[in-house]
N, C-alpha and C. Protein backbone atom coordinates (compact mmCIF):
# COMPACT_ATOMS: atom_id res chain seq x y z
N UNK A 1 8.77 -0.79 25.76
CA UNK A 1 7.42 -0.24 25.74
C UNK A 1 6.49 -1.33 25.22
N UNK A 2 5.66 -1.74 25.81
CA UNK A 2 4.28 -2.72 25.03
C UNK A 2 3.58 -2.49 24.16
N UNK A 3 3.40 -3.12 23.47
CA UNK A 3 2.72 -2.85 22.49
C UNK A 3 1.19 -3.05 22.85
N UNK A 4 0.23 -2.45 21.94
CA UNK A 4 -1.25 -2.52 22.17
C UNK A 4 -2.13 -2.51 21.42
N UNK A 5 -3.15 -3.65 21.11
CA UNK A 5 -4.18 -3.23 19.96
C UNK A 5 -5.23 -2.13 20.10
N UNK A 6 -5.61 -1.70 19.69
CA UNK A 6 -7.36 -0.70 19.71
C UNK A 6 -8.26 -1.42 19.02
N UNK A 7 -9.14 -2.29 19.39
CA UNK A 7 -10.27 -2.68 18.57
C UNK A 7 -11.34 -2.14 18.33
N UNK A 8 -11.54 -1.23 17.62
CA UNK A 8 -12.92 -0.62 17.39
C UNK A 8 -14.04 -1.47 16.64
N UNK A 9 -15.16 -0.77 17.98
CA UNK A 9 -16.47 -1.81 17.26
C UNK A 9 -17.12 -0.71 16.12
N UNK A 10 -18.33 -1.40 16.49
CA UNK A 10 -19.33 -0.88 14.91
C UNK A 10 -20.23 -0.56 15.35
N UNK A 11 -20.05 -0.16 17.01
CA UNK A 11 -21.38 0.84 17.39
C UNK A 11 -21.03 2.46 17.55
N UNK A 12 -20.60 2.81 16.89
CA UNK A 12 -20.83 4.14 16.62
C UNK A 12 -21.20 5.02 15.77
N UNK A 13 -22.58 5.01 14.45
CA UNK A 13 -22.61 5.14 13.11
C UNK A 13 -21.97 6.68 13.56
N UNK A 14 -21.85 7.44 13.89
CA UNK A 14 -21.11 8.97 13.64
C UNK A 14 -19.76 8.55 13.83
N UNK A 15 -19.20 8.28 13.59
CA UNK A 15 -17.96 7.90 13.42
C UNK A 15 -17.12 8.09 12.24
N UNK A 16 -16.78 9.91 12.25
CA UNK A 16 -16.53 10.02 10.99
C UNK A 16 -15.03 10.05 10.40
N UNK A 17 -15.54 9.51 9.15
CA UNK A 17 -14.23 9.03 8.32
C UNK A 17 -13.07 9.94 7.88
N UNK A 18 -13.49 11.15 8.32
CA UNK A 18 -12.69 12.82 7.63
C UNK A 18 -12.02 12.86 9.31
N UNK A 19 -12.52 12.42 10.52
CA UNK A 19 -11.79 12.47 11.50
C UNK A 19 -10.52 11.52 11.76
N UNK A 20 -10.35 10.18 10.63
CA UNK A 20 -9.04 9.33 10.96
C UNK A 20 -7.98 9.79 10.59
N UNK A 21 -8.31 10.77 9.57
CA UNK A 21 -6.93 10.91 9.20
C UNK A 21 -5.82 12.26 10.28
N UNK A 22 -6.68 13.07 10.50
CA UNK A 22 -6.07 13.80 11.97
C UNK A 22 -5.60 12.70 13.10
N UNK A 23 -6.55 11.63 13.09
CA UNK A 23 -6.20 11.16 14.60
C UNK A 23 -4.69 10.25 14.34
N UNK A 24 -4.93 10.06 13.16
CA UNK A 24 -3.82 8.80 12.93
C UNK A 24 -2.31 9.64 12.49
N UNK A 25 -2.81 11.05 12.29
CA UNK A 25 -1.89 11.87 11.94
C UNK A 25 -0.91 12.41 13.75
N UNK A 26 -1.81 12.84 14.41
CA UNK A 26 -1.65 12.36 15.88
C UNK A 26 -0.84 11.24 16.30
N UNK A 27 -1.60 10.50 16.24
CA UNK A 27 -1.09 9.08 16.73
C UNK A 27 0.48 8.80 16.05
N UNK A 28 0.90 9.10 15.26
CA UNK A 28 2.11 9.00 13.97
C UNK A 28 2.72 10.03 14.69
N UNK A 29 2.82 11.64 14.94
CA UNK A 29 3.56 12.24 15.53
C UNK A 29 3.42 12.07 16.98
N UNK A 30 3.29 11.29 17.46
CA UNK A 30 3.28 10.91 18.71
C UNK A 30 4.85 9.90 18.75
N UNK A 31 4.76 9.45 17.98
CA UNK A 31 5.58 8.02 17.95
C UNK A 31 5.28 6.93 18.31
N UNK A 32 3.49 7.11 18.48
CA UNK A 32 2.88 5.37 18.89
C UNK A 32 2.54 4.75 18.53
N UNK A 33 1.79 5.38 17.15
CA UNK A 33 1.68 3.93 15.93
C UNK A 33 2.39 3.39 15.40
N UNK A 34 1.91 1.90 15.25
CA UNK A 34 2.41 0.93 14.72
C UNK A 34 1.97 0.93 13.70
N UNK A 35 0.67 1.00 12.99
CA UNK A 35 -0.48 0.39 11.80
C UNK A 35 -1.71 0.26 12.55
N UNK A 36 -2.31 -0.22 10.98
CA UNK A 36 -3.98 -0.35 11.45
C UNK A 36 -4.56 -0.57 10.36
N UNK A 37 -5.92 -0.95 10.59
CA UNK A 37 -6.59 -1.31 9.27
C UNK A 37 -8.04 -1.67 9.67
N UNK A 38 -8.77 -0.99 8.54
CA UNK A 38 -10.46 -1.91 8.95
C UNK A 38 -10.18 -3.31 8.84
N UNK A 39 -11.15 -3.60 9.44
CA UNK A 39 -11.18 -5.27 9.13
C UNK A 39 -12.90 -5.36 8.39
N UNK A 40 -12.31 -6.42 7.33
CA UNK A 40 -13.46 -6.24 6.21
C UNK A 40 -14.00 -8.34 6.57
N UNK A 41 -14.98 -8.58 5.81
CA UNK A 41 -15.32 -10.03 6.05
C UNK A 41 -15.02 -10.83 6.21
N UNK A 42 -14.38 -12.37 6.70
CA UNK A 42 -13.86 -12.93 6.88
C UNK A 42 -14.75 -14.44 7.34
N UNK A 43 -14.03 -15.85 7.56
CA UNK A 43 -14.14 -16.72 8.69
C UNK A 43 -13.42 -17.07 9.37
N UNK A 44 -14.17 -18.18 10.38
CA UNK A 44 -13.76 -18.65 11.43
C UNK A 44 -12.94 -19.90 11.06
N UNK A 45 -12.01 -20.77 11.07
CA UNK A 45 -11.37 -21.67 10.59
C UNK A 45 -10.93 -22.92 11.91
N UNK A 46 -12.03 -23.98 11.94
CA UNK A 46 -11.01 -25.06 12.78
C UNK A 46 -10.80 -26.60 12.21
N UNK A 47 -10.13 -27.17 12.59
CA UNK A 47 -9.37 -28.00 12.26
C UNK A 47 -10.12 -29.34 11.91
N UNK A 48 -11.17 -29.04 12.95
CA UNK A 48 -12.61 -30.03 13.17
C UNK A 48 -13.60 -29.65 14.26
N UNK A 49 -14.22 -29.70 13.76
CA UNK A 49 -15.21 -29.57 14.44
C UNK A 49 -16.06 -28.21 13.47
N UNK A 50 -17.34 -27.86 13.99
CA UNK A 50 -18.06 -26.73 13.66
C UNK A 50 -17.14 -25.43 14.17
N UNK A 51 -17.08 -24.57 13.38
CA UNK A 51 -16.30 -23.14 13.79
C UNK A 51 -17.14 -22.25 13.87
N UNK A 52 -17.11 -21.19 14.84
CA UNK A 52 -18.18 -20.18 15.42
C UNK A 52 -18.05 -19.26 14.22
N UNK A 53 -19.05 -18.70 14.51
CA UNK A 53 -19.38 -17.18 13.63
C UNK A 53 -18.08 -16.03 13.87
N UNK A 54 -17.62 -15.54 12.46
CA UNK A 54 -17.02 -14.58 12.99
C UNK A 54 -17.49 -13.27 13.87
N UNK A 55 -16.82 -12.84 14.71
CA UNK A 55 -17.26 -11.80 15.87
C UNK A 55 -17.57 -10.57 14.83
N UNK A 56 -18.36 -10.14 14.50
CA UNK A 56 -19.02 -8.83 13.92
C UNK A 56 -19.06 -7.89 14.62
N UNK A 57 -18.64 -7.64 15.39
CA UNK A 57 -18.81 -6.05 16.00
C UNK A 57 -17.51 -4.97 15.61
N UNK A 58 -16.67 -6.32 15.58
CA UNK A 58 -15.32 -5.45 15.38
C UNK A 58 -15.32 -4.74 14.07
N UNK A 59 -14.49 -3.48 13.70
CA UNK A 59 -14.65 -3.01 12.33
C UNK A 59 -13.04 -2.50 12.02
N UNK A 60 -12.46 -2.47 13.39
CA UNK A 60 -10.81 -2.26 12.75
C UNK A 60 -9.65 -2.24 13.78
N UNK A 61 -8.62 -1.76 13.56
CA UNK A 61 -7.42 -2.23 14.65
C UNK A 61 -6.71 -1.08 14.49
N UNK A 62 -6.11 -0.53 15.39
CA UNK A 62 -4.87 -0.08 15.20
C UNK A 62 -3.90 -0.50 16.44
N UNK A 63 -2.59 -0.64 16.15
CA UNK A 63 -1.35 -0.92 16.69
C UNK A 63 -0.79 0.32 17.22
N UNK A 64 -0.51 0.45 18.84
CA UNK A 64 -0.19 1.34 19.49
C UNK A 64 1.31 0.76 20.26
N UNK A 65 2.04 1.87 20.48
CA UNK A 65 2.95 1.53 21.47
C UNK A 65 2.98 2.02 22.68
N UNK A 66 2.51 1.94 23.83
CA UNK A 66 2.34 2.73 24.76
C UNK A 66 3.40 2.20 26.23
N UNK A 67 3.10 3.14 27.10
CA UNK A 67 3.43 2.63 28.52
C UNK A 67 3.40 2.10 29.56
N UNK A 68 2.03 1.76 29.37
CA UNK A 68 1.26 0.90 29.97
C UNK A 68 -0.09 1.11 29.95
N UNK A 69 -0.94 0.37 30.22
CA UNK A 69 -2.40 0.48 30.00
C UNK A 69 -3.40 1.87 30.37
N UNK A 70 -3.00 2.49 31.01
CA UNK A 70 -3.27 3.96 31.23
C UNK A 70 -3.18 4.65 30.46
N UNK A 71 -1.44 4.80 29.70
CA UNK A 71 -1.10 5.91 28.34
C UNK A 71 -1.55 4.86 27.11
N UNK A 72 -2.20 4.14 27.41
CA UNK A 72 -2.45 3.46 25.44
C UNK A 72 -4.18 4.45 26.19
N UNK A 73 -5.22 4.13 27.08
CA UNK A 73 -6.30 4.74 27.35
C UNK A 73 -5.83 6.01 26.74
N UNK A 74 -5.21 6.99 27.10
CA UNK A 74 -5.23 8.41 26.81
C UNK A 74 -4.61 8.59 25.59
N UNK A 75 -4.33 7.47 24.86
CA UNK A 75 -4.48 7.57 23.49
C UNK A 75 -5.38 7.66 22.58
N UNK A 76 -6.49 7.42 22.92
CA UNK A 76 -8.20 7.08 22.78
C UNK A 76 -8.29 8.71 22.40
N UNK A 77 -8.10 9.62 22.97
CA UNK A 77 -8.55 11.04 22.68
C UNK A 77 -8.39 11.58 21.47
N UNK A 78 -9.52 11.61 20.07
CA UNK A 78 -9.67 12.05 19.15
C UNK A 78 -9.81 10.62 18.29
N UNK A 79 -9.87 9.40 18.83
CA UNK A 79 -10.21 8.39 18.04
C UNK A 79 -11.54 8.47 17.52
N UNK A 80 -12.07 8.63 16.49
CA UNK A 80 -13.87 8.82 16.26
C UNK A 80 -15.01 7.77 16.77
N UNK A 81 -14.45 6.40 16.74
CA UNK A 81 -15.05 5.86 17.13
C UNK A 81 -15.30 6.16 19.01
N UNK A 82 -14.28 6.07 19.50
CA UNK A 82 -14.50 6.77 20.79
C UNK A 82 -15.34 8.04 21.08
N UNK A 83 -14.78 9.10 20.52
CA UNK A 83 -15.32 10.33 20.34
C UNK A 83 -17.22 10.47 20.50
N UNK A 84 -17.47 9.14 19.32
CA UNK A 84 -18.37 9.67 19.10
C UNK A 84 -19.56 8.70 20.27
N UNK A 85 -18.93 8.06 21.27
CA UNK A 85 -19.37 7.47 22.13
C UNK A 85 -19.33 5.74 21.77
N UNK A 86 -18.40 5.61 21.22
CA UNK A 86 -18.47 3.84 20.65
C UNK A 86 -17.33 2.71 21.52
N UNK A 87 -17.62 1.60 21.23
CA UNK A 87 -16.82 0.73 21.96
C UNK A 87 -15.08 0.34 21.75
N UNK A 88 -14.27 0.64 22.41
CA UNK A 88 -12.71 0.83 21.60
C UNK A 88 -12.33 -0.15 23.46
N UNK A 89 -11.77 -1.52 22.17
CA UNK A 89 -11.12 -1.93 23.57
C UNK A 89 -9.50 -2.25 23.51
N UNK A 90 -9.37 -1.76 24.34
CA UNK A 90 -7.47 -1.78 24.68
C UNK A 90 -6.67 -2.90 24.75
N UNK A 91 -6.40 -4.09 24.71
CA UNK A 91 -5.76 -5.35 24.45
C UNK A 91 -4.01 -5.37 24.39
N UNK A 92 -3.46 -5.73 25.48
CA UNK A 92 -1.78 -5.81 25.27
C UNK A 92 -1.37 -6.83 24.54
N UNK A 93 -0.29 -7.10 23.64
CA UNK A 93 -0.20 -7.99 22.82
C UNK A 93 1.06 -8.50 23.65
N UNK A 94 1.14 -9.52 24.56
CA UNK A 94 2.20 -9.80 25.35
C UNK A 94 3.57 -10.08 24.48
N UNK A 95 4.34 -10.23 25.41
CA UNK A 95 6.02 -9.97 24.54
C UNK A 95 6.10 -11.25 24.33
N UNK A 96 6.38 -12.19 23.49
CA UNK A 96 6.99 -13.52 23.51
C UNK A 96 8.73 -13.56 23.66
N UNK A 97 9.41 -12.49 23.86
CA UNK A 97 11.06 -12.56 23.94
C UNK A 97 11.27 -13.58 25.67
């Protein structure tokens, strides 16, 4: 089964916080989470040169296991940030085996 990130952005201010814990409670009896976590401030790090701005839109992750890019989508149902009309993008984390 592949694995899959959820990146939720930071355009959804109704995006409420009393709704993660159902969804992730969901997502857990499902058997498709992996983890997750806001993502809080950070930088960009290169070796040389000038390093870009970190990407700000993003505000958190969660780790899905799905079937393919269709069933990680219909995993989306009851995510808040989705819910509440916000940006959640689906990303496969390819296999390196």
């Amino acid at each position: 089964m592949p694995d899959y990130l959820l990146l939720m952005h930071d355009d959804a201010p109704d995006a409420g916080s009393d709704d993660w814990a159902a969804y992730i409670g969901r997502l857990q009896a499902s058997g498709n989470f992996q983890g997750g976590s806001a993502i809080g401030e950070g930088i960009c790090a290169r070796k040389s040169g000038a390093a870009p701005a970190i990407t700000r839109q993003l505000g958190g992750f969660i780790r899905i296991g799905a079937d393919g890019i269709d069933h990680a989508r219909t995993l989306l149902i009851g995510n808040p940030v989705f819910e509440a009309g916000g940006t959640v993008e689906i990303r496969e984390l390819p296999r390196t085996d």
